[in-house]
N, C-alpha and C. Protein backbone atom coordinates (compact mmCIF):
# COMPACT_ATOMS: atom_id res chain seq x y z
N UNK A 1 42.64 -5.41 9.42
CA UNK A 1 41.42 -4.85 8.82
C UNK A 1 40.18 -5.66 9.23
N UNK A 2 40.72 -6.85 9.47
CA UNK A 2 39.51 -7.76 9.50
C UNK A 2 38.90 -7.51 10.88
N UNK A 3 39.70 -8.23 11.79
CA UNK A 3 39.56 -7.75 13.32
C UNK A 3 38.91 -6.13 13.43
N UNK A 4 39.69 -4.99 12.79
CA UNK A 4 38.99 -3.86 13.38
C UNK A 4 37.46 -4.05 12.98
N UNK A 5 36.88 -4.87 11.88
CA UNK A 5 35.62 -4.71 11.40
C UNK A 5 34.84 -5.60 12.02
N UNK A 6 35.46 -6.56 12.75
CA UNK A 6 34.49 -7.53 13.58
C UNK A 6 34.54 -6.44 15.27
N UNK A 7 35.80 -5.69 15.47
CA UNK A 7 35.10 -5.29 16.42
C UNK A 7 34.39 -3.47 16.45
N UNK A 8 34.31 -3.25 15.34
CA UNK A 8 33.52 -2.20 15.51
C UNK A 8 31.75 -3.20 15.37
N UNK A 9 31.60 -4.11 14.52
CA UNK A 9 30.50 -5.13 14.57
C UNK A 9 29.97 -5.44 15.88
N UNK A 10 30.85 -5.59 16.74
CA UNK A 10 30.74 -6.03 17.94
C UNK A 10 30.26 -5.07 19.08
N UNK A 11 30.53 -3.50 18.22
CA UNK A 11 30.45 -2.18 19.38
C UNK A 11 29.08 -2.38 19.09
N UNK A 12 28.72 -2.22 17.87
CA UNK A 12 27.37 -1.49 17.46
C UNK A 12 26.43 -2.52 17.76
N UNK A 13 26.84 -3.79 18.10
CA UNK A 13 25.57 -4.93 18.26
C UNK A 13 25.40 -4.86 19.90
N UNK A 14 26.82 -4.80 20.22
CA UNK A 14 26.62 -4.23 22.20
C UNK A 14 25.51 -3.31 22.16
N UNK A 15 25.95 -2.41 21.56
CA UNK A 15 24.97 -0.44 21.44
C UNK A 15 23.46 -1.11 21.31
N UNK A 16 23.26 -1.97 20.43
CA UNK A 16 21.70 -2.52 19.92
C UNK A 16 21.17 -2.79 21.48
N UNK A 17 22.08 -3.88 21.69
CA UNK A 17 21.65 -4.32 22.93
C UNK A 17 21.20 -3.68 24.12
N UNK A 18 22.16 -2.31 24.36
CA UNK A 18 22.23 -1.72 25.38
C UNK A 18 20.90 -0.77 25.34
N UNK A 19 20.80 -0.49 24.18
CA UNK A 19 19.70 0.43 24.10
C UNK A 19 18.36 -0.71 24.00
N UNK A 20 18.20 -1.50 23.85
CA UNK A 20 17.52 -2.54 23.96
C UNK A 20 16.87 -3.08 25.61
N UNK A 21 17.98 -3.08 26.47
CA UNK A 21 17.54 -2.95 27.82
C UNK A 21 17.05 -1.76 28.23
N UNK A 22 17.98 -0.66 27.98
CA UNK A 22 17.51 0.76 28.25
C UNK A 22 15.78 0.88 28.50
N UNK A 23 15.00 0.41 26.98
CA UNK A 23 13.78 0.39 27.23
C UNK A 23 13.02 -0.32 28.59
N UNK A 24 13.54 -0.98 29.24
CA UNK A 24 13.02 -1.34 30.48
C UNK A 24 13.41 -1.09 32.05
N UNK A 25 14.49 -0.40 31.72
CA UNK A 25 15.18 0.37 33.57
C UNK A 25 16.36 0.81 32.69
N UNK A 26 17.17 1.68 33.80
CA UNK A 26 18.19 2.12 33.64
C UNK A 26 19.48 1.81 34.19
N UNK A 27 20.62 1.99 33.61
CA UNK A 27 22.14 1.31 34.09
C UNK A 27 22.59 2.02 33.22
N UNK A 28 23.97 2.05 34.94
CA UNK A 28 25.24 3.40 34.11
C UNK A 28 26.19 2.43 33.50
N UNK A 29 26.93 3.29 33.38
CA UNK A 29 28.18 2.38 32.21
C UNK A 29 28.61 1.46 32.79
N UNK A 30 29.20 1.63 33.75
CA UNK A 30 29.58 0.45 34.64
C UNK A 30 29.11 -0.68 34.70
N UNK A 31 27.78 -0.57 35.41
CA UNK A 31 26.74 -1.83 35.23
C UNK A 31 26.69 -2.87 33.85
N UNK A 32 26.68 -1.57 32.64
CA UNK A 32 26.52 -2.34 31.43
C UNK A 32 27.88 -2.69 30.66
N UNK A 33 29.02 -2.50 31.42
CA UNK A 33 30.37 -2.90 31.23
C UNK A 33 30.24 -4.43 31.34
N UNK A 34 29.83 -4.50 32.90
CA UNK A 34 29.86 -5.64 33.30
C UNK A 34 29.59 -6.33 32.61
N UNK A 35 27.74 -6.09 32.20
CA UNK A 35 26.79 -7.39 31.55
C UNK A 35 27.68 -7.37 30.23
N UNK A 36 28.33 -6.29 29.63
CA UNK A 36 29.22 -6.52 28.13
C UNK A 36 30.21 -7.71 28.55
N UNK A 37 31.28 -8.11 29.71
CA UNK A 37 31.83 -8.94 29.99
C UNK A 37 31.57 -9.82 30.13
N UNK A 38 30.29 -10.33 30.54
CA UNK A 38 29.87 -11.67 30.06
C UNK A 38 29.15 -12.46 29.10
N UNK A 39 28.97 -10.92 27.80
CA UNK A 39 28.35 -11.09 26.32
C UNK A 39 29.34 -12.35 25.73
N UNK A 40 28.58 -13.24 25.23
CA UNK A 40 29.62 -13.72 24.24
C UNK A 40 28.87 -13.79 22.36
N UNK A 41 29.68 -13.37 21.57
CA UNK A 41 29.04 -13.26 19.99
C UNK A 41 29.13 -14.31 19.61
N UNK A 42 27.99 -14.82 18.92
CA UNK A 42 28.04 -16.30 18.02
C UNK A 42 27.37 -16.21 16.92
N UNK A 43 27.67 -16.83 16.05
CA UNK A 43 26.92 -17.01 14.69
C UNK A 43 26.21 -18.83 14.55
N UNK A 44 25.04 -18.09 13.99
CA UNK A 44 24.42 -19.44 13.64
C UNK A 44 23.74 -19.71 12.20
N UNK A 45 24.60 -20.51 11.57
CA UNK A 45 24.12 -20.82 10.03
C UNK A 45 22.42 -21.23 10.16
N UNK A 46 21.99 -21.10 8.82
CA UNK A 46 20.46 -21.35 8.71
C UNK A 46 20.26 -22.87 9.36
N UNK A 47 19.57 -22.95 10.10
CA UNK A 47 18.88 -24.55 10.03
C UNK A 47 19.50 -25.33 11.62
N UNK A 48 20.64 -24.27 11.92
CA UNK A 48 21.37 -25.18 13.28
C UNK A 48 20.35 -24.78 14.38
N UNK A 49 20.39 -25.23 15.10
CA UNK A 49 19.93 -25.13 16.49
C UNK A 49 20.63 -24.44 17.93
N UNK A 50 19.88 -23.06 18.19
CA UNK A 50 20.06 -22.83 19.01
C UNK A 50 19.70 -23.52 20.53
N UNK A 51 18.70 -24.16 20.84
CA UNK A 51 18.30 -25.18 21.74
C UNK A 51 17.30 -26.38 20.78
N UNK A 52 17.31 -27.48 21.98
CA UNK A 52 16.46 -28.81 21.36
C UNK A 52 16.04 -29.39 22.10
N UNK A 53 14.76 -29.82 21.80
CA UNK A 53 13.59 -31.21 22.31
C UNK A 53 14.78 -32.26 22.95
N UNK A 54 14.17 -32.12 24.61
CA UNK A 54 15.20 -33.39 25.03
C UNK A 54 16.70 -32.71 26.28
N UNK A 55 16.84 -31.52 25.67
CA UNK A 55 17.92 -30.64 26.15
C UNK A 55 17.14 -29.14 27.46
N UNK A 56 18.33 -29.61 28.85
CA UNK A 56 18.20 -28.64 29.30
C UNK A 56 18.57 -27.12 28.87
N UNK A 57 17.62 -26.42 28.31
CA UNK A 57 18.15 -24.91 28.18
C UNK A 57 19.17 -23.84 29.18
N UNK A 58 20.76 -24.13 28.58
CA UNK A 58 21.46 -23.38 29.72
C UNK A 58 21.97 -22.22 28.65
N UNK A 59 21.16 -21.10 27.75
CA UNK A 59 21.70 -20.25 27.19
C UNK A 59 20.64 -19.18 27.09
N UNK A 60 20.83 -17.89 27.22
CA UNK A 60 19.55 -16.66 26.59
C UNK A 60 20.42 -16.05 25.90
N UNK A 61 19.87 -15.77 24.51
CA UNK A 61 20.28 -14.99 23.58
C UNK A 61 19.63 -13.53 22.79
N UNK A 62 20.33 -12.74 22.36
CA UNK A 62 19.43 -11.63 22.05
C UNK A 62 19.91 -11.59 20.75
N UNK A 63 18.84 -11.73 19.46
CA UNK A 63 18.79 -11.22 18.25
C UNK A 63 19.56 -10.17 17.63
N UNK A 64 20.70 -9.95 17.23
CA UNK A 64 21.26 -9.00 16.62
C UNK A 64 20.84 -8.94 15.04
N UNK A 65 21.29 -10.08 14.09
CA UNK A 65 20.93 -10.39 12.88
C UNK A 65 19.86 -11.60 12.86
N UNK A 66 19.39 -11.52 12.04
CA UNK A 66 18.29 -13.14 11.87
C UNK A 66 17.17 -13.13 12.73
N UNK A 67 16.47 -14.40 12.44
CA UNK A 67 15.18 -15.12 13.05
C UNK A 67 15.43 -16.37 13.17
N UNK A 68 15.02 -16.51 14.36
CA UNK A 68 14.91 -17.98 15.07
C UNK A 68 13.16 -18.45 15.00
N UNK A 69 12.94 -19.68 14.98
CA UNK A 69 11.78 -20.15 14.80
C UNK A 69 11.90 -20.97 15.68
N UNK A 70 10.56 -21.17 16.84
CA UNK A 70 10.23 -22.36 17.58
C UNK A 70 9.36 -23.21 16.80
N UNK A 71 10.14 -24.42 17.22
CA UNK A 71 9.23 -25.73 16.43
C UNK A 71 9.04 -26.52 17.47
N UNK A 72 8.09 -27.65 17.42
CA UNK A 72 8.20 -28.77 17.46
C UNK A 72 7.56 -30.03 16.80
N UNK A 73 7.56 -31.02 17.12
CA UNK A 73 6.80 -32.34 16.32
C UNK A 73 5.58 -32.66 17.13
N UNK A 74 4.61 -33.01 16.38
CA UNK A 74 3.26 -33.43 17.18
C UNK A 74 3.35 -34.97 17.11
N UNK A 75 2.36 -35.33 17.74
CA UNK A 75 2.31 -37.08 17.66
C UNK A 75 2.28 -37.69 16.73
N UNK A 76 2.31 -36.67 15.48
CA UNK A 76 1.92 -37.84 14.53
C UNK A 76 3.93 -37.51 13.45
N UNK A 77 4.73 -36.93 14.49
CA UNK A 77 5.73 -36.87 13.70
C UNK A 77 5.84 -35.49 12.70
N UNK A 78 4.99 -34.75 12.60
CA UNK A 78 4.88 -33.40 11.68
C UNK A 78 5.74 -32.33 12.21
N UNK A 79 6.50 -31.80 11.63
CA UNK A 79 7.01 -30.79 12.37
C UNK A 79 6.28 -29.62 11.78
N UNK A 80 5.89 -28.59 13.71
CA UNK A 80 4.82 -27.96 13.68
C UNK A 80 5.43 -26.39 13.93
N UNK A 81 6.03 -25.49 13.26
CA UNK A 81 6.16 -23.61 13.64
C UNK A 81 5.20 -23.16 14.48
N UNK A 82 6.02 -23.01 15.91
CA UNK A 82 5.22 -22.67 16.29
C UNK A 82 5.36 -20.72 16.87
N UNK A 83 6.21 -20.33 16.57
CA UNK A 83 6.42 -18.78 16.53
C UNK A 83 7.92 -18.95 15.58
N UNK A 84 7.95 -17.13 15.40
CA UNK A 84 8.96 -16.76 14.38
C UNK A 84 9.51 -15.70 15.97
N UNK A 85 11.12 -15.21 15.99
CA UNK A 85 11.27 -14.11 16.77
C UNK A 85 12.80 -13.47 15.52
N UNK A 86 12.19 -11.96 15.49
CA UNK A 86 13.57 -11.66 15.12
C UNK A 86 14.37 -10.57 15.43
N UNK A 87 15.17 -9.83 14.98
CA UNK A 87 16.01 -8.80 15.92
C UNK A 87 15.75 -8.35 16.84
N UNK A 88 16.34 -7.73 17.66
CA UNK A 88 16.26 -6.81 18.71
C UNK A 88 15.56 -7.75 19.55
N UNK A 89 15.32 -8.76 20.04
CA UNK A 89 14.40 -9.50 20.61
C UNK A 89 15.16 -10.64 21.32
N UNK A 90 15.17 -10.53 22.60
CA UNK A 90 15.61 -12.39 23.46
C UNK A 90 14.84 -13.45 22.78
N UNK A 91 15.63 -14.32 22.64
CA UNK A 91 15.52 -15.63 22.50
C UNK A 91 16.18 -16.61 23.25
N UNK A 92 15.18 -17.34 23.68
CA UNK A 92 15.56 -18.62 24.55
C UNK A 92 13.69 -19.43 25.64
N UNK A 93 14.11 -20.56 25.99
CA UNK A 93 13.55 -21.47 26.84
C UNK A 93 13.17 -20.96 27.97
N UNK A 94 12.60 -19.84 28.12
CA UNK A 94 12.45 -19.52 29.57
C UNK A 94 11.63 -20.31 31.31
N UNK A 95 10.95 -20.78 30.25
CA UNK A 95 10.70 -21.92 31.30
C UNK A 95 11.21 -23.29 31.91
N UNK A 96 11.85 -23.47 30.68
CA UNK A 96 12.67 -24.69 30.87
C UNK A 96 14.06 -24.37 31.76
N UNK A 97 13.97 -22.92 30.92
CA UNK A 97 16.04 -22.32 31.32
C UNK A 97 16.00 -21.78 32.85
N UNK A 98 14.53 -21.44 33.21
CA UNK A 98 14.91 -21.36 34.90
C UNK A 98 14.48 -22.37 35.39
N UNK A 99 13.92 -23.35 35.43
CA UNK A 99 13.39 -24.73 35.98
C UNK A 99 14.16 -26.05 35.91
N UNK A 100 15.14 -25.31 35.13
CA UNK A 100 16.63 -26.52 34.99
C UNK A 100 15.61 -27.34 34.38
N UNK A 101 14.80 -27.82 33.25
CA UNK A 101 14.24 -28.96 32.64
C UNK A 101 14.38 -29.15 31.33
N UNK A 102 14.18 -30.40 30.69
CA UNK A 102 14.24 -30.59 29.37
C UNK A 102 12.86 -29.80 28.43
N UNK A 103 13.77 -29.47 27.45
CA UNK A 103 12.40 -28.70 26.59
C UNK A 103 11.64 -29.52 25.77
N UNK A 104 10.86 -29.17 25.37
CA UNK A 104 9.88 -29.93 24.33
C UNK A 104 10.30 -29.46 22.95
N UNK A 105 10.58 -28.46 22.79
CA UNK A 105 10.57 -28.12 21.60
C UNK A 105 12.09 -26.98 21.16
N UNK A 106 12.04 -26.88 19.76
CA UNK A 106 13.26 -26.44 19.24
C UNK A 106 13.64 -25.06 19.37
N UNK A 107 14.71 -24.00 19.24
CA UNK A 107 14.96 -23.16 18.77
C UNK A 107 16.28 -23.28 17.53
N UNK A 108 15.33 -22.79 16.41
CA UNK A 108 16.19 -23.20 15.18
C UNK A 108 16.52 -21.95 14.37
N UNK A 109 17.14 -21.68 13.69
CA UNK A 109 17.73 -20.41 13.02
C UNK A 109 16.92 -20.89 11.42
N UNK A 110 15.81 -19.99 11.70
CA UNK A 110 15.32 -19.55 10.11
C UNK A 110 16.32 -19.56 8.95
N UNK A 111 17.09 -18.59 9.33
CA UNK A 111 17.87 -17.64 8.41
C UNK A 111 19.51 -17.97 8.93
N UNK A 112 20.48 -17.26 8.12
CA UNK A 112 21.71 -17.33 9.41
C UNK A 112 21.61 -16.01 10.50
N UNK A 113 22.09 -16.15 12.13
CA UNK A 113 21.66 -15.26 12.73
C UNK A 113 23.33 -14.89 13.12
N UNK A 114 22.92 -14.05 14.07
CA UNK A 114 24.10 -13.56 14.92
C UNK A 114 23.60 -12.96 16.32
N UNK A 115 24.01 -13.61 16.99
CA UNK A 115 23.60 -13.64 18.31
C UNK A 115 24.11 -13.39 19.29
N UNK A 116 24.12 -12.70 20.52
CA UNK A 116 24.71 -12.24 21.32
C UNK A 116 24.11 -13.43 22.64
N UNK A 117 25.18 -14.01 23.21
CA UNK A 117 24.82 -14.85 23.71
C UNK A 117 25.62 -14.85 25.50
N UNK A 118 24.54 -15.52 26.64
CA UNK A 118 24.71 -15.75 28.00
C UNK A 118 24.70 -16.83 28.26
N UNK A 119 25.46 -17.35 29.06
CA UNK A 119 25.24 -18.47 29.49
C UNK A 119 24.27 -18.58 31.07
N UNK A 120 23.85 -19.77 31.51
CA UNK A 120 22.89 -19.57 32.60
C UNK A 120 23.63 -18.98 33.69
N UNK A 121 24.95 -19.81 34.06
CA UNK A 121 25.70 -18.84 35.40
C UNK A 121 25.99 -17.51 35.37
N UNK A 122 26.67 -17.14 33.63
CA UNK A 122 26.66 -15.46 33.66
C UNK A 122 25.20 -14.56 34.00
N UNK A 123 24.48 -15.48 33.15
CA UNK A 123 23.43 -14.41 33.64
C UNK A 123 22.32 -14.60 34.96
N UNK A 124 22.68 -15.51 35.58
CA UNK A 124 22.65 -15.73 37.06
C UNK A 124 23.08 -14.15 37.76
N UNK A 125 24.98 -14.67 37.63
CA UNK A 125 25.59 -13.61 38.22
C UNK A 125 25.61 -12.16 38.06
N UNK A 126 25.11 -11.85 36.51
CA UNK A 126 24.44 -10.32 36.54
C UNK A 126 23.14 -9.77 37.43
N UNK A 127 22.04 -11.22 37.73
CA UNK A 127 21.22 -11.37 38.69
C UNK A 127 21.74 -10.62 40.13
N UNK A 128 22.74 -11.56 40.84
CA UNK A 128 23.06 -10.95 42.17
C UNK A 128 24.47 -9.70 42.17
N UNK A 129 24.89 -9.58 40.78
CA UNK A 129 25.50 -8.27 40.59
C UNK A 129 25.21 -6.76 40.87
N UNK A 130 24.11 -6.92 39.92
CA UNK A 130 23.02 -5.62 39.67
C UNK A 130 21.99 -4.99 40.16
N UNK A 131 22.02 -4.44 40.93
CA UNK A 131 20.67 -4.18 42.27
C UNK A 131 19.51 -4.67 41.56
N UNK A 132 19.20 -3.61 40.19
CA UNK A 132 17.95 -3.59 39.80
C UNK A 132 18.09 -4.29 38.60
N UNK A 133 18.53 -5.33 38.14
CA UNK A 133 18.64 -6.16 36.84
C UNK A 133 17.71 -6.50 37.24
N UNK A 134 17.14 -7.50 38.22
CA UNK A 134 16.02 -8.65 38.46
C UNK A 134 14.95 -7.78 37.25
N UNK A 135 14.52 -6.76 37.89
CA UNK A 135 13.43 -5.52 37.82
C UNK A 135 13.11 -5.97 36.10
N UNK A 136 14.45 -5.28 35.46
CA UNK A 136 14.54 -4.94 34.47
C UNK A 136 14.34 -6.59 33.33
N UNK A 137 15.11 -7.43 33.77
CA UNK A 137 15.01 -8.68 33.35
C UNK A 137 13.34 -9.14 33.16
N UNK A 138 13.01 -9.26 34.30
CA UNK A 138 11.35 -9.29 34.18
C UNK A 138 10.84 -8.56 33.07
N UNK A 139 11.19 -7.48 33.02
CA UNK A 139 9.78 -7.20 32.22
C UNK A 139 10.67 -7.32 30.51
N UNK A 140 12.15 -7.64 30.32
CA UNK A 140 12.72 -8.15 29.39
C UNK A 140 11.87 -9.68 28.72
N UNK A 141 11.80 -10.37 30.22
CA UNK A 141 10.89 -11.93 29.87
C UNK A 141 9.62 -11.71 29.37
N UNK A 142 8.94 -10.96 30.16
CA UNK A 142 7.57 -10.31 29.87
C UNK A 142 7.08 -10.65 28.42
N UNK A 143 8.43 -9.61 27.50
CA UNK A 143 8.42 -9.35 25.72
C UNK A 143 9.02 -11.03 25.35
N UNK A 144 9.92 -11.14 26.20
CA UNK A 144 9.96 -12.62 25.20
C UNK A 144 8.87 -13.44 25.21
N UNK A 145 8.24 -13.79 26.02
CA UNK A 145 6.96 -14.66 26.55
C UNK A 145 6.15 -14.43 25.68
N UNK A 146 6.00 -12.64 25.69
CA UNK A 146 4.71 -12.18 24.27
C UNK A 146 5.26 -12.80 22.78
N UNK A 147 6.49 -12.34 22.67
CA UNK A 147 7.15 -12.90 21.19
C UNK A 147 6.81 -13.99 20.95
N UNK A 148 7.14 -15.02 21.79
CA UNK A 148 6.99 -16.70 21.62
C UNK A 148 5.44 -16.82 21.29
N UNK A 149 4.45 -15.91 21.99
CA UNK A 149 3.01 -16.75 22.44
C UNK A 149 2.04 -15.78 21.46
N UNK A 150 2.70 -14.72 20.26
CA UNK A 150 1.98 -14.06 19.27
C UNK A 150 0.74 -15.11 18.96
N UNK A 151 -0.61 -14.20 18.98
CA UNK A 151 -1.42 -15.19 18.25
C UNK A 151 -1.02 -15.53 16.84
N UNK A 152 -1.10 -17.19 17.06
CA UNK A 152 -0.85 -18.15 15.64
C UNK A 152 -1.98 -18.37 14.68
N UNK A 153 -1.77 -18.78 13.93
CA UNK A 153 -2.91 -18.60 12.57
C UNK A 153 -4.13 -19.72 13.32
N UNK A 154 -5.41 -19.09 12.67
CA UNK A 154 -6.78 -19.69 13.41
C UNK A 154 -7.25 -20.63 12.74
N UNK A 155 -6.79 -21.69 12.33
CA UNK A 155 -7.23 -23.08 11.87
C UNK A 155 -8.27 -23.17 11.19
N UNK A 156 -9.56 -22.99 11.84
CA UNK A 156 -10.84 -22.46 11.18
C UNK A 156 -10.71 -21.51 10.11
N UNK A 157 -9.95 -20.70 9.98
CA UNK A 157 -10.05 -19.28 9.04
C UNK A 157 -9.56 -20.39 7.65
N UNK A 158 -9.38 -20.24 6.61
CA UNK A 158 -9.64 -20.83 5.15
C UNK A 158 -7.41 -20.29 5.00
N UNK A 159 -7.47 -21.13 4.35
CA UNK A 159 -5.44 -20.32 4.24
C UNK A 159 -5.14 -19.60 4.11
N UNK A 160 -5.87 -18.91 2.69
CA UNK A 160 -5.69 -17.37 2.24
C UNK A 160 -5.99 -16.57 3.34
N UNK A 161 -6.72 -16.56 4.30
CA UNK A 161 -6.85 -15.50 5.32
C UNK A 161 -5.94 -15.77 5.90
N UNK A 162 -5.25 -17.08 6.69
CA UNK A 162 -4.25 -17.26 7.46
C UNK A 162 -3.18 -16.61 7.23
N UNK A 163 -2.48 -16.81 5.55
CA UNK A 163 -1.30 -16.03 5.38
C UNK A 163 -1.56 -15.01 4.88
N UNK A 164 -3.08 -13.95 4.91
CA UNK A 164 -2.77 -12.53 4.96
C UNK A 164 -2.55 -11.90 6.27
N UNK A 165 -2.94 -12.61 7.58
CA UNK A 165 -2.77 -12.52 8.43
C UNK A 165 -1.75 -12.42 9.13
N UNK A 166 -0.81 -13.73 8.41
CA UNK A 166 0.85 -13.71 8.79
C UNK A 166 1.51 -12.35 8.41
N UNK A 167 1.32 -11.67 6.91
CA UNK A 167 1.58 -10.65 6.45
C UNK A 167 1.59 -9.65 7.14
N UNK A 168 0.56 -9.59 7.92
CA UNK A 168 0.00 -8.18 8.49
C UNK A 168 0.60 -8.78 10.01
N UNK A 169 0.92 -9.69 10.60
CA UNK A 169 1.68 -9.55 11.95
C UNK A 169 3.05 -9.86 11.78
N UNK A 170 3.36 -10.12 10.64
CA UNK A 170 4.90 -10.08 10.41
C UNK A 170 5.18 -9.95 8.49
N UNK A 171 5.14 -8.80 9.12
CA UNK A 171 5.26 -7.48 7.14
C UNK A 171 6.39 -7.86 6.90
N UNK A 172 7.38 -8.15 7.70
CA UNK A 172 9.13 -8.18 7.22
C UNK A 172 9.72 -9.64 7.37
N UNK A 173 8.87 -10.70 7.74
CA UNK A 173 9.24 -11.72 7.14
C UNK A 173 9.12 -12.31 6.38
N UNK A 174 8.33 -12.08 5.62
CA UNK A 174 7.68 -13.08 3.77
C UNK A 174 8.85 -13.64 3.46
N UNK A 175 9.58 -12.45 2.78
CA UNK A 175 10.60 -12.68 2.24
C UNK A 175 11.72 -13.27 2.43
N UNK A 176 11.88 -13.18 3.59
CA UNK A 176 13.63 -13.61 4.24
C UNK A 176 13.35 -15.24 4.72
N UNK A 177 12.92 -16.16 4.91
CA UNK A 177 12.72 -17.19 5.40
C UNK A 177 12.08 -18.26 4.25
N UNK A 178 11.92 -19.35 4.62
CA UNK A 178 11.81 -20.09 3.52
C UNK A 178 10.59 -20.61 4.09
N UNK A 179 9.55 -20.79 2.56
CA UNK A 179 7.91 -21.08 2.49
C UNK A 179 7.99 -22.45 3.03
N UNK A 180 8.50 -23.24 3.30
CA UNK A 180 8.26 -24.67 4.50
C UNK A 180 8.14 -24.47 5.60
N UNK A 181 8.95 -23.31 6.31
CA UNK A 181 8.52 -22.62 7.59
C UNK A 181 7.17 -22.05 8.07
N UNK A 182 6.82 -21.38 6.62
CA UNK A 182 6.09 -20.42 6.63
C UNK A 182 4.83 -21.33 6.76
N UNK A 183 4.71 -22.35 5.20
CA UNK A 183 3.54 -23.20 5.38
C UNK A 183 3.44 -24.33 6.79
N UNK A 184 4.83 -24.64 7.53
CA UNK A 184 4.35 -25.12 8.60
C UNK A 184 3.25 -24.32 9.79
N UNK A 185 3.92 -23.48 9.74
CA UNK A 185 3.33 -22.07 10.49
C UNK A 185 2.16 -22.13 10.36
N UNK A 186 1.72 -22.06 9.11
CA UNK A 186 -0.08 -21.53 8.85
C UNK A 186 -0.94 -23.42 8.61
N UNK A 187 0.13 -24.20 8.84
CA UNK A 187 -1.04 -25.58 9.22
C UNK A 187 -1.14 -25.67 7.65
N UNK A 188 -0.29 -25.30 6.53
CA UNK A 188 -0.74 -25.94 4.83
C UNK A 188 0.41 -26.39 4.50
N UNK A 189 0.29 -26.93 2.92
CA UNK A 189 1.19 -27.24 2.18
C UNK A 189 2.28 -26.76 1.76
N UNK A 190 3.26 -26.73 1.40
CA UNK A 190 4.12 -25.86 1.05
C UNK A 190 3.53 -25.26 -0.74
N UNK A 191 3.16 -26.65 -1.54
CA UNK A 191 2.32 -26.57 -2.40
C UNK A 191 0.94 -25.40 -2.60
N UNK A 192 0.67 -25.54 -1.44
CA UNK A 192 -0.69 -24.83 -1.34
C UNK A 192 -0.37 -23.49 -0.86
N UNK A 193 0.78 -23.16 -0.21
CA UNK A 193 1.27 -21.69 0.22
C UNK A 193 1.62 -21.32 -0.97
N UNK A 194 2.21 -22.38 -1.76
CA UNK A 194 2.95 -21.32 -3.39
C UNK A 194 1.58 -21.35 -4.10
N UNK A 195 0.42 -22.18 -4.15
CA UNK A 195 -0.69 -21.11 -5.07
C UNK A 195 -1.06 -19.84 -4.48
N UNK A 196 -1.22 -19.81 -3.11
CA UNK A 196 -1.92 -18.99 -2.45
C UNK A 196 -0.97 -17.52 -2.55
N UNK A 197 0.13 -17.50 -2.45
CA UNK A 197 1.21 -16.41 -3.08
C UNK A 197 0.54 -15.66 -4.39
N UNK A 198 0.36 -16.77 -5.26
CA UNK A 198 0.61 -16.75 -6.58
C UNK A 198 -0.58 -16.06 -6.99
N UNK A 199 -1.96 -16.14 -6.20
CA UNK A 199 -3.09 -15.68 -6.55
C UNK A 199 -3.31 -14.03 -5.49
N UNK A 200 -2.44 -14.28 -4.60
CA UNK A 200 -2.76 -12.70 -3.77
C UNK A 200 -2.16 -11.73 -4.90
């Protein structure tokens, strides 16, 4: 019982996926057989790390369940949110993960996720597999690049505008993630995010 329910889990998060590339070129079954053969499923409890400051990025992952948050620490030791990404959406180091280099900064699981995960050689080899993956991959990076580089809250603006702002570019995360994230995110207190709740 158990098994059949992890792998019908497993059809319908492929299906997410597949229709997920779909939006950027096309591939017959075959093609997307393949890239299914070198899917691997992972789960990640709240708080672990999908990549880290220090570490070459050798993984791209695509959002099935959860949000991942990029962080890192500034000079003075603060740890700083610096984007939220969640379903349907790649996640990973893209600059680091094709430049073979160490990253600066984190990918951490908000929430617990579930992730559909590549490693760098598999998805190398879907590279010289697939006539037109390159094509399609590109403009896949394109959306991650935008995801990561969403405008972040404007420093100048007073808090209360900052986190109505967060609201209105991400309506469906308030809730699911925890206000230390959130107040790292918008540059306040965690203190000062729970008045600012409390008075909207």
């Amino acid at each position: 019982m158990i098994k059949s329910f992890f792998l019908i889990y497993y059809l319908a998060a492929m299906e997410e996926f597949k229709q997920y590339i779909l939006q950027f070129g096309n591939l017959n079954e075959q093609q997307f057989s393949f890239i299914q053969s070198k899917a691997e499923m992972i789960n990640l409890k709240k708080d672990e790390y999908f990549s880290e400051a220090g570490w070459i990025p050798k993984r791209v992952s695509f959002i099935v369940d959860g949000i991942i948050r990029g962080c890192y620490y500034n000079n003075k030791g603060e740890e700083i949110t610096r984007c939220f990404i969640d379903e349907n959406n790649l996640s990973f180091d893209y600059i680091n993960f094709e430049a073979a280099t160490a990253s600066s900064e984190y990918l951490q699981a908000a929430t617990d996720c579930r992730l559909i995960v590549f490693s760098k050689d598999d998805w190398e080899e879907i590279s010289h597999t697939i006539v037109n993956w390159d094509n399609i991959k590109n403009k896949m990076l394109q959306k991650c690049m935008y995801q990561k580089s969403r405008k972040g809250p404007v420093i100048s603006q007073d808090a209360t505008t900052r986190y109505l702002e967060f609201l209105k570019n991400f309506p469906s995360l308030a809730n699911r993630i925890p206000l230390a994230y959130i107040a790292s995110y918008l540059g306040v207190t965690q203190q000062s995010l729970s008045r600012i709740r409390k008075n909207i």
